[in-house]
PDB file of N, CA and C in Angstrom:
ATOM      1  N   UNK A   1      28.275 183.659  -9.710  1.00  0.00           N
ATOM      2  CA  UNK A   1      29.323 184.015 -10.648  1.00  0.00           C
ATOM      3  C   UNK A   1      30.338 184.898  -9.931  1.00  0.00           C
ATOM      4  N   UNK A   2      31.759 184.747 -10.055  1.00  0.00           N
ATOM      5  CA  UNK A   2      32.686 185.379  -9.520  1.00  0.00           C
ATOM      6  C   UNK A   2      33.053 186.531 -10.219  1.00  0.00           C
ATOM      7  N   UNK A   3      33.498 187.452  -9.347  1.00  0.00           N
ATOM      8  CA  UNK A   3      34.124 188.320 -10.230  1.00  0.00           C
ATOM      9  C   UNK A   3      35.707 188.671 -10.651  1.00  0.00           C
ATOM     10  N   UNK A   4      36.513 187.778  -9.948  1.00  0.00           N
ATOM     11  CA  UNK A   4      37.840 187.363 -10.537  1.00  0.00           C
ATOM     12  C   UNK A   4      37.962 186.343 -11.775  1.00  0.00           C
ATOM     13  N   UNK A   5      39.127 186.486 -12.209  1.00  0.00           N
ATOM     14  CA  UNK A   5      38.819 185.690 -13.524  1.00  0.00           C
ATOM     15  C   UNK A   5      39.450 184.253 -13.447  1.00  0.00           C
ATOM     16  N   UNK A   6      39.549 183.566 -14.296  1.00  0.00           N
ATOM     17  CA  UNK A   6      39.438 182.076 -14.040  1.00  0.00           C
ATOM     18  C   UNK A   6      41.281 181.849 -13.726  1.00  0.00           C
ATOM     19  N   UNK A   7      41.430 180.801 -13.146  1.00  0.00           N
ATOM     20  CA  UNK A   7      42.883 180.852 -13.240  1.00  0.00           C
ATOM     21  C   UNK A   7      43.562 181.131 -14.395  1.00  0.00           C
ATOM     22  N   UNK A   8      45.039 182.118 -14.751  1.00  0.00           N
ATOM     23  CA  UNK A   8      45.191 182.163 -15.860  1.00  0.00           C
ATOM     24  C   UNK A   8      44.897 182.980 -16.989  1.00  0.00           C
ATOM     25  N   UNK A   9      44.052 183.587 -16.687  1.00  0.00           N
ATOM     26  CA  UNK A   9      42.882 184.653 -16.954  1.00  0.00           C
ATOM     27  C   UNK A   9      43.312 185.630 -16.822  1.00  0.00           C
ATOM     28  N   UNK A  10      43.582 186.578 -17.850  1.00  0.00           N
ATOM     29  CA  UNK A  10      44.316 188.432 -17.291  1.00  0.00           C
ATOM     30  C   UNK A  10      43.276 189.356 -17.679  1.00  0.00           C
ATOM     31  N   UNK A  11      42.532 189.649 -16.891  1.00  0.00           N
ATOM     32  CA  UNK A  11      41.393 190.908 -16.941  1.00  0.00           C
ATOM     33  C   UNK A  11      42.534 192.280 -17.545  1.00  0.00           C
ATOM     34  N   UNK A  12      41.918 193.004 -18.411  1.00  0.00           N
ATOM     35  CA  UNK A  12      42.384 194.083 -19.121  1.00  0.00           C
ATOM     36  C   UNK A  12      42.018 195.394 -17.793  1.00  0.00           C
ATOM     37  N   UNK A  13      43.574 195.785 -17.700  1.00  0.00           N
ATOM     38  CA  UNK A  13      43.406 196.533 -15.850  1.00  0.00           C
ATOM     39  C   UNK A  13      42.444 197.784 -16.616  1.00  0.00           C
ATOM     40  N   UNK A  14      42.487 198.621 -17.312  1.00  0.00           N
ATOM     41  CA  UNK A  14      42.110 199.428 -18.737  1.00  0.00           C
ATOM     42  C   UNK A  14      40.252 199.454 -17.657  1.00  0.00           C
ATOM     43  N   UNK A  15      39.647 198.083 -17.550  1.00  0.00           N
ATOM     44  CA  UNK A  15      38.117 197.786 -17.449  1.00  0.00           C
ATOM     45  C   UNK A  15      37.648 197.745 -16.133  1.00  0.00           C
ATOM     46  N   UNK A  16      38.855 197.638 -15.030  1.00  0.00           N
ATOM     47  CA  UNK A  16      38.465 197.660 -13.849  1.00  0.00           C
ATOM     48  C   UNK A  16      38.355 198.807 -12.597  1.00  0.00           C
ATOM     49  N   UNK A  17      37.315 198.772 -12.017  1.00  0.00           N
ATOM     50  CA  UNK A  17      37.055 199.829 -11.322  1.00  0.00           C
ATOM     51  C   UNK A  17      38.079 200.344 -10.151  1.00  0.00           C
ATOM     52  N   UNK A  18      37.695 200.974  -9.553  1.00  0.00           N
ATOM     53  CA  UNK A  18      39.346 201.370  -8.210  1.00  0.00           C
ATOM     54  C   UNK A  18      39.419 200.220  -7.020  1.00  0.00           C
ATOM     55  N   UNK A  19      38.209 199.870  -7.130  1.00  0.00           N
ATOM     56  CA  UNK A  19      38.002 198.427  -6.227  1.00  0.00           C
ATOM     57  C   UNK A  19      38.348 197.151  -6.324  1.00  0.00           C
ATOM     58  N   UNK A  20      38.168 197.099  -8.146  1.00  0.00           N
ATOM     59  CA  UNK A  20      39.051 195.746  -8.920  1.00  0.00           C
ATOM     60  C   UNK A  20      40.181 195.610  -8.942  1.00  0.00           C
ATOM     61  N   UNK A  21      40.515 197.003  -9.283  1.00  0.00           N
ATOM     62  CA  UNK A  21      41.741 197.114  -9.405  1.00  0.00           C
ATOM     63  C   UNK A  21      43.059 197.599  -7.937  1.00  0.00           C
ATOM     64  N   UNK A  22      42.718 197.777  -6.795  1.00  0.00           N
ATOM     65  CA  UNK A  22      42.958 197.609  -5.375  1.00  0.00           C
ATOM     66  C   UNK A  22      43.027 196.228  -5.231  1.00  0.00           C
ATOM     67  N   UNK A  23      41.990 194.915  -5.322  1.00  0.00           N
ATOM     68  CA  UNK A  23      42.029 193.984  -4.863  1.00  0.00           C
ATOM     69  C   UNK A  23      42.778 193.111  -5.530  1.00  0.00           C
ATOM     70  N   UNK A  24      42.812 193.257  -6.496  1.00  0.00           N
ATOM     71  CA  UNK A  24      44.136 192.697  -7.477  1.00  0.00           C
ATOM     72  C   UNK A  24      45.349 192.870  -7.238  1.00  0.00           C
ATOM     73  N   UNK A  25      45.769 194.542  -6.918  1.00  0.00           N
ATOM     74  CA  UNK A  25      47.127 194.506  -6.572  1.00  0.00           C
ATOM     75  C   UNK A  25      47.502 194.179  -5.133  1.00  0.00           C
ATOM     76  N   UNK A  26      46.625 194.076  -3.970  1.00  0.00           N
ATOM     77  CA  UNK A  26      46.740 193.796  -2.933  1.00  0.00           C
ATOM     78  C   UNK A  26      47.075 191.612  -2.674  1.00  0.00           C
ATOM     79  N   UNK A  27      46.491 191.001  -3.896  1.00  0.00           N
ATOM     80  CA  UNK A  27      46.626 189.961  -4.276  1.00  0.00           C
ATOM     81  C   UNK A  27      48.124 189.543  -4.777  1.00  0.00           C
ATOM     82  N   UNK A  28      48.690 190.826  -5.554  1.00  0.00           N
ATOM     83  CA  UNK A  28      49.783 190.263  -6.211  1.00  0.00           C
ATOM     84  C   UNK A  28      50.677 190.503  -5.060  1.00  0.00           C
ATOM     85  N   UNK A  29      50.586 191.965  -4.217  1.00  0.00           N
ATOM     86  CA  UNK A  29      51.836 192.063  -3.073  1.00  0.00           C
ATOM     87  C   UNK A  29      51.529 190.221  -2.044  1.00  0.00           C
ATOM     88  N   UNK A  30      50.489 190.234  -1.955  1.00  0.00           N
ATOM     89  CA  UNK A  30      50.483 189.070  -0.807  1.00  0.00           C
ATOM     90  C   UNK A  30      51.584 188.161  -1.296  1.00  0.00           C
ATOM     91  N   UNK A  31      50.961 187.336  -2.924  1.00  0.00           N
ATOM     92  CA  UNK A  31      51.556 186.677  -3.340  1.00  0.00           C
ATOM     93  C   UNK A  31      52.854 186.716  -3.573  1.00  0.00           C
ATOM     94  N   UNK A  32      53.707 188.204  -3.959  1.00  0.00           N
ATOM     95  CA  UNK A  32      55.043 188.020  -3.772  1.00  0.00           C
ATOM     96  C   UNK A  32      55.585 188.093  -2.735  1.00  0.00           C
ATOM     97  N   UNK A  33      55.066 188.471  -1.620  1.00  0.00           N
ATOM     98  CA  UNK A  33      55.521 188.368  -0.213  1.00  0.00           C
ATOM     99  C   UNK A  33      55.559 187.314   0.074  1.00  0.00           C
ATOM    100  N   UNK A  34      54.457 186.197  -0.168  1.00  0.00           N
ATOM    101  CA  UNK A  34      55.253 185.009   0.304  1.00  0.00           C
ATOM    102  C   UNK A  34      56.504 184.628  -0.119  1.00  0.00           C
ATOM    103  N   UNK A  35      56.956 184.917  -1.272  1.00  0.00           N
ATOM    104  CA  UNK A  35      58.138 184.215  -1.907  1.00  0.00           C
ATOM    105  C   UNK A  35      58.088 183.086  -2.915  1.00  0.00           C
ATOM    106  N   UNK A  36      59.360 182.176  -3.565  1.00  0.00           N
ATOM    107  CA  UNK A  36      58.890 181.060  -3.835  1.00  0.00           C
ATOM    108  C   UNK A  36      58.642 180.774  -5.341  1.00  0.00           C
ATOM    109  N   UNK A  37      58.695 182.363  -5.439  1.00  0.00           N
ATOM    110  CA  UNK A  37      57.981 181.874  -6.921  1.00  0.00           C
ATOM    111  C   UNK A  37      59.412 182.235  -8.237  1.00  0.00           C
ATOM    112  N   UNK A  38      59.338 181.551  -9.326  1.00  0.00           N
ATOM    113  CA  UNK A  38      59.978 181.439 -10.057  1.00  0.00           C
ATOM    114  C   UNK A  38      59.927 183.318 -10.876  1.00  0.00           C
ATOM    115  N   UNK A  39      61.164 183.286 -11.514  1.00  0.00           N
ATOM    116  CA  UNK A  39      61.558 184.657 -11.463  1.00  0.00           C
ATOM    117  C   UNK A  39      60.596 184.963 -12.452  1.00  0.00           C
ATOM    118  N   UNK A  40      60.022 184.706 -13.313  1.00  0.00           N
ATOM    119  CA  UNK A  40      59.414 184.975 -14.717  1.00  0.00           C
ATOM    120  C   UNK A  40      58.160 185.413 -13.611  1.00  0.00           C
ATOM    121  N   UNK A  41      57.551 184.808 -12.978  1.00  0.00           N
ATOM    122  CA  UNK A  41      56.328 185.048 -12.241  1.00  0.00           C
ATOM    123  C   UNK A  41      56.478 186.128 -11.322  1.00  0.00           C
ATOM    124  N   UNK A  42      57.379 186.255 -10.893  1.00  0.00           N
ATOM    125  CA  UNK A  42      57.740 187.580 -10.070  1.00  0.00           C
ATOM    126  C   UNK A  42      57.473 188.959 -11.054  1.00  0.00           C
ATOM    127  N   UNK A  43      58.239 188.640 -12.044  1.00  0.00           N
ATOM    128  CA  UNK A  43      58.522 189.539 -12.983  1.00  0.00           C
ATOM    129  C   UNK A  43      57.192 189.909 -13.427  1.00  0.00           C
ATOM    130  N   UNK A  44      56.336 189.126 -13.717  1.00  0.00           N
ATOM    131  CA  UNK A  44      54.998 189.343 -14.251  1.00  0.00           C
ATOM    132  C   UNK A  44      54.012 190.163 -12.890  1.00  0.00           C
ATOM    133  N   UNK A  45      54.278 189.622 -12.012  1.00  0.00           N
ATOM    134  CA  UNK A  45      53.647 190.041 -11.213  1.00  0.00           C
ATOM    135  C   UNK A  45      53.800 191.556 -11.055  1.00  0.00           C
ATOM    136  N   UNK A  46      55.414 191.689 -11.129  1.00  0.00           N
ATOM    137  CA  UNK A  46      55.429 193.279 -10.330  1.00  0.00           C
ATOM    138  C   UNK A  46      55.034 194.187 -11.435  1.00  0.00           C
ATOM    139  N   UNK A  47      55.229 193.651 -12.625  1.00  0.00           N
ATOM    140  CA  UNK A  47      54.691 194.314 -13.802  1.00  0.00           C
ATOM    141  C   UNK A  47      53.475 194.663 -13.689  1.00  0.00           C
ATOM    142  N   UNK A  48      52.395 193.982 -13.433  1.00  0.00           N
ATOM    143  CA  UNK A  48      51.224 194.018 -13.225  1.00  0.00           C
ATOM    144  C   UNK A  48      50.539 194.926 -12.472  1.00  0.00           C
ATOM    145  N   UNK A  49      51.577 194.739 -11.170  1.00  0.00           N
ATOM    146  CA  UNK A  49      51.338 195.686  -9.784  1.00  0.00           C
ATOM    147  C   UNK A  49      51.720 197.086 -10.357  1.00  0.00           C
ATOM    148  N   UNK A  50      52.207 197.598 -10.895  1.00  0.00           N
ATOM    149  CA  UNK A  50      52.902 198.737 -11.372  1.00  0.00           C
ATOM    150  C   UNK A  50      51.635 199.166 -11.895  1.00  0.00           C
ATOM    151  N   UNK A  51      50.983 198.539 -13.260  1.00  0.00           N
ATOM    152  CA  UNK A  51      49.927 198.997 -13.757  1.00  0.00           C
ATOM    153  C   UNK A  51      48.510 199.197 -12.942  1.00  0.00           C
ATOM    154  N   UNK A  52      48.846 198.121 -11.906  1.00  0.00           N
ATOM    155  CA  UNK A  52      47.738 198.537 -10.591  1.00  0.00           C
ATOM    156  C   UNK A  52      47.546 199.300 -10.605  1.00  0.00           C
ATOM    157  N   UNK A  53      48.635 199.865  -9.950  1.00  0.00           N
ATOM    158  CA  UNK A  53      48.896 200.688  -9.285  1.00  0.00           C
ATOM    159  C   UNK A  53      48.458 202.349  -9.629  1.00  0.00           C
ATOM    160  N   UNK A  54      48.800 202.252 -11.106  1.00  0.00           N
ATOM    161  CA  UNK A  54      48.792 203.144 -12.270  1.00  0.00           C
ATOM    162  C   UNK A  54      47.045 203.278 -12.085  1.00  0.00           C
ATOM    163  N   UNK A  55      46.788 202.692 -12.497  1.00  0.00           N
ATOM    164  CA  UNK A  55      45.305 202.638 -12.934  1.00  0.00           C
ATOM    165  C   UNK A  55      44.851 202.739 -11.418  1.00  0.00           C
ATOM    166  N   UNK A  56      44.886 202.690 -10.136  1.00  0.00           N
ATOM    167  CA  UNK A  56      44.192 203.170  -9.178  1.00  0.00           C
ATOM    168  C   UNK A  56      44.520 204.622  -8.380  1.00  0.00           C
ATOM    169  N   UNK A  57      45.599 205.187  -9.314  1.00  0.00           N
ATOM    170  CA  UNK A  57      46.168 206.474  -8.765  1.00  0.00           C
ATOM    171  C   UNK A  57      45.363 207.500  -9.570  1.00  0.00           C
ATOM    172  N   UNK A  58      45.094 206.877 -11.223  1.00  0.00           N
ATOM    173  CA  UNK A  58      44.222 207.772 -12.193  1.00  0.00           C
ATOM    174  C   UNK A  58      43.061 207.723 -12.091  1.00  0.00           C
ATOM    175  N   UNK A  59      42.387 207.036 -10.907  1.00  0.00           N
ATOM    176  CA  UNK A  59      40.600 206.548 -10.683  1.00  0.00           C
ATOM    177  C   UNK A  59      40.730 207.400  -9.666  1.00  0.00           C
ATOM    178  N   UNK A  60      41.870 207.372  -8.541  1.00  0.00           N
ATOM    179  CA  UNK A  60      41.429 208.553  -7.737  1.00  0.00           C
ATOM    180  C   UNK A  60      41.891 209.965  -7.797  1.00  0.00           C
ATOM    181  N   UNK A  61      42.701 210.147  -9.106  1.00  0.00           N
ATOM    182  CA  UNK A  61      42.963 211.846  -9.507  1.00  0.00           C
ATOM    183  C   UNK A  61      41.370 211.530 -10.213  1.00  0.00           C
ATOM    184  N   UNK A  62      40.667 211.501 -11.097  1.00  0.00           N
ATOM    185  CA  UNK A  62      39.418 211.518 -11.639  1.00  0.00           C
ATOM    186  C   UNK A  62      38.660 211.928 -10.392  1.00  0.00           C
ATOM    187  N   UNK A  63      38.280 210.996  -9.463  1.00  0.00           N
ATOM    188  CA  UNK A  63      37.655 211.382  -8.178  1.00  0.00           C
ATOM    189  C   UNK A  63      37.792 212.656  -7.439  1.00  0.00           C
ATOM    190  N   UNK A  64      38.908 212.772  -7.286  1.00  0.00           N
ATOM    191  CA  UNK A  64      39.536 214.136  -6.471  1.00  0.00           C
ATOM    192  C   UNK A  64      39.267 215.517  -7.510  1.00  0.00           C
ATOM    193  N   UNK A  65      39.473 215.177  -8.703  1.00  0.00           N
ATOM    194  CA  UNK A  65      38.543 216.010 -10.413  1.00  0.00           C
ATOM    195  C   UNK A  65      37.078 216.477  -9.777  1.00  0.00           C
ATOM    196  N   UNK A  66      36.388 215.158  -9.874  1.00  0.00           N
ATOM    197  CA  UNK A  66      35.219 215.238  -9.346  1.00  0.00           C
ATOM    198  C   UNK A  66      34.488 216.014  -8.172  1.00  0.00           C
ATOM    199  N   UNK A  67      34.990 215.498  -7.115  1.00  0.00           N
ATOM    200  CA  UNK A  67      34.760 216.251  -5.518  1.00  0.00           C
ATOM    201  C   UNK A  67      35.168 217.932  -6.082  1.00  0.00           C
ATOM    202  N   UNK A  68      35.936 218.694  -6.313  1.00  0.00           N
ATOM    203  CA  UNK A  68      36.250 219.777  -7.130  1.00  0.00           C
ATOM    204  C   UNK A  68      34.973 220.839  -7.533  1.00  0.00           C
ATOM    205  N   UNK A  69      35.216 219.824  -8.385  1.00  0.00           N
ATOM    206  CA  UNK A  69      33.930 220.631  -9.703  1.00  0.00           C
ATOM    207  C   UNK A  69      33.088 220.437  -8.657  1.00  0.00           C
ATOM    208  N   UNK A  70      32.272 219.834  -7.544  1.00  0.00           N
ATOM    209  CA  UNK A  70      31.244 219.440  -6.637  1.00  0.00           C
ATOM    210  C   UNK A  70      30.560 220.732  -5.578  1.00  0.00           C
ATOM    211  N   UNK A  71      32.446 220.951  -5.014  1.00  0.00           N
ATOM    212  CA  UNK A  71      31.910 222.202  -4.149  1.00  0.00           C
ATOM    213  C   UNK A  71      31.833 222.718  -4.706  1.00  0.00           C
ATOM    214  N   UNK A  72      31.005 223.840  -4.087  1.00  0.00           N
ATOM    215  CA  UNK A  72      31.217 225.628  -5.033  1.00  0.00           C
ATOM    216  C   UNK A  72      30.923 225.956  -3.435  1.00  0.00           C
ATOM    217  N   UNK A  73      31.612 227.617  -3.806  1.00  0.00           N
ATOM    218  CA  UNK A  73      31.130 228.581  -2.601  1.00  0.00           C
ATOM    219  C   UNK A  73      30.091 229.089  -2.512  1.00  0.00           C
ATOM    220  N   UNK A  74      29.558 230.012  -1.930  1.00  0.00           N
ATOM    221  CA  UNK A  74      28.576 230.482  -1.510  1.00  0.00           C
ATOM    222  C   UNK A  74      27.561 231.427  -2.977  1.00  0.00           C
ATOM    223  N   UNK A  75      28.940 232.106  -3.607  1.00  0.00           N
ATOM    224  CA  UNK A  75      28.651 232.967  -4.968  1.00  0.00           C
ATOM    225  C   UNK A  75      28.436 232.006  -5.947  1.00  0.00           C
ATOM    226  N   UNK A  76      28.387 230.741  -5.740  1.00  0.00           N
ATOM    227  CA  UNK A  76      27.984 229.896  -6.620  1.00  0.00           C
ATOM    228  C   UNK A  76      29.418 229.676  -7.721  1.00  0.00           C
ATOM    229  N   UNK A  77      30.864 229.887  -6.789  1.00  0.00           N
ATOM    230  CA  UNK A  77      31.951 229.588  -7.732  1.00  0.00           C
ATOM    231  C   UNK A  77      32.468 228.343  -7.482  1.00  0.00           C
ATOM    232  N   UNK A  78      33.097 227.549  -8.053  1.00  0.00           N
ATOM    233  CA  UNK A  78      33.531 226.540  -8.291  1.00  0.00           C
ATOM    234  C   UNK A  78      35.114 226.963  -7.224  1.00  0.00           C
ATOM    235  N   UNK A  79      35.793 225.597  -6.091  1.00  0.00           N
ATOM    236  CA  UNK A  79      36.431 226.458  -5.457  1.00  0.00           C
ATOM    237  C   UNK A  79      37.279 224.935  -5.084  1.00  0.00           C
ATOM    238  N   UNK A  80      38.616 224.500  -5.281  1.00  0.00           N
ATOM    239  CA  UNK A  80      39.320 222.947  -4.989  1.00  0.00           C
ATOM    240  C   UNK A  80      39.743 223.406  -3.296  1.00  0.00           C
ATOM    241  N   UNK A  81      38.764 221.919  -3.163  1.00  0.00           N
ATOM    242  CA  UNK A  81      38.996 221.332  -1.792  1.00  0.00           C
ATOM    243  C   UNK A  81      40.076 220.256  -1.687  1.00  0.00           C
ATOM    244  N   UNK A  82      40.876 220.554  -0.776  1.00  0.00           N
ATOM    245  CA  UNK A  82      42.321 219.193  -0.176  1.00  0.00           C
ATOM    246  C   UNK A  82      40.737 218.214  -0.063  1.00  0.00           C
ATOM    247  N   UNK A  83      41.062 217.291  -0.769  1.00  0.00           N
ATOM    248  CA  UNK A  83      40.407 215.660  -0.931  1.00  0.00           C
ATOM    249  C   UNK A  83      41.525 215.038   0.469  1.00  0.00           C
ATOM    250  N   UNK A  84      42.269 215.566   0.927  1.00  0.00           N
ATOM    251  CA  UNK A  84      43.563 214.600   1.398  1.00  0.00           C
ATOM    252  C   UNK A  84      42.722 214.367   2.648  1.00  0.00           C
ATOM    253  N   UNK A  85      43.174 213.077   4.139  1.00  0.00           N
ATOM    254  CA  UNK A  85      42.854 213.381   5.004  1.00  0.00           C
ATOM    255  C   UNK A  85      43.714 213.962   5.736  1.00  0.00           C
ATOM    256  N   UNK A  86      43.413 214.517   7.128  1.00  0.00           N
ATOM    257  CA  UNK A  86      44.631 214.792   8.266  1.00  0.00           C
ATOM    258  C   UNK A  86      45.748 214.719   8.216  1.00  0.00           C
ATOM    259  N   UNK A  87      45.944 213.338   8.244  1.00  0.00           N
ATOM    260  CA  UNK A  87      47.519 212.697   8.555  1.00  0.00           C
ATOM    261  C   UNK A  87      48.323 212.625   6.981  1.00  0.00           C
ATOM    262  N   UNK A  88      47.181 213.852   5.886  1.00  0.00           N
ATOM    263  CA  UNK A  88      48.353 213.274   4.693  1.00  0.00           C
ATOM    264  C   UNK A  88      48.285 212.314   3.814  1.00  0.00           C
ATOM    265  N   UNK A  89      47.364 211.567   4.041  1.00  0.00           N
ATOM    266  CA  UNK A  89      47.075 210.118   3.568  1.00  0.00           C
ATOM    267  C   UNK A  89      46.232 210.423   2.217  1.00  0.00           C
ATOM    268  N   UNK A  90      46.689 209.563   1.073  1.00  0.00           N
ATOM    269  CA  UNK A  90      45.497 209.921  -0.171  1.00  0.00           C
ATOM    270  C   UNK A  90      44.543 208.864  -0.073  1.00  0.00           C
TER     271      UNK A  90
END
């Protein structure tokens, strides 16, 4: 059983995890990068990507929530760690 949905098929972005929802929008950039496609489909697409997008920025503020509350210092206080890496990158 797959876990994309059937052609045609719009999974509710709302249900998908940061992984579903990554591989989906990484699907729609491919697809409009090729080109080609009729404007209504573009349109849908970038719409889509937007909400991706949305929904994988609020899975990893939740996460970065998480890691947070995780550390504590030494006195046993609760203390926010940069989640970021090195170069800046989220």
């Amino acid at each position: 059983m797959s876990d994309q949905p059937a052609a045609g098929q719009t999974v509710d972005i709302a249900s998908l995890t940061f992984d579903e929802a990554l591989a989906e929008l990484q699907r729609s950039v491919a697809e409009l990068e090729q080109g080609g496609l009729a404007l209504e489909r573009s349109i849908e697409l970038y719409e889509r990507g937007v909400a991706l997008h949305e929904r994988c920025a609020g899975l990893l503020g939740q996460a970065e929530l998480r890691v947070q509350r995780l550390v504590e210092r030494a006195a046993g206080e609760l203390a926010a760690v940069d989640a970021r890496t090195e170069d800046g990158a989220e």
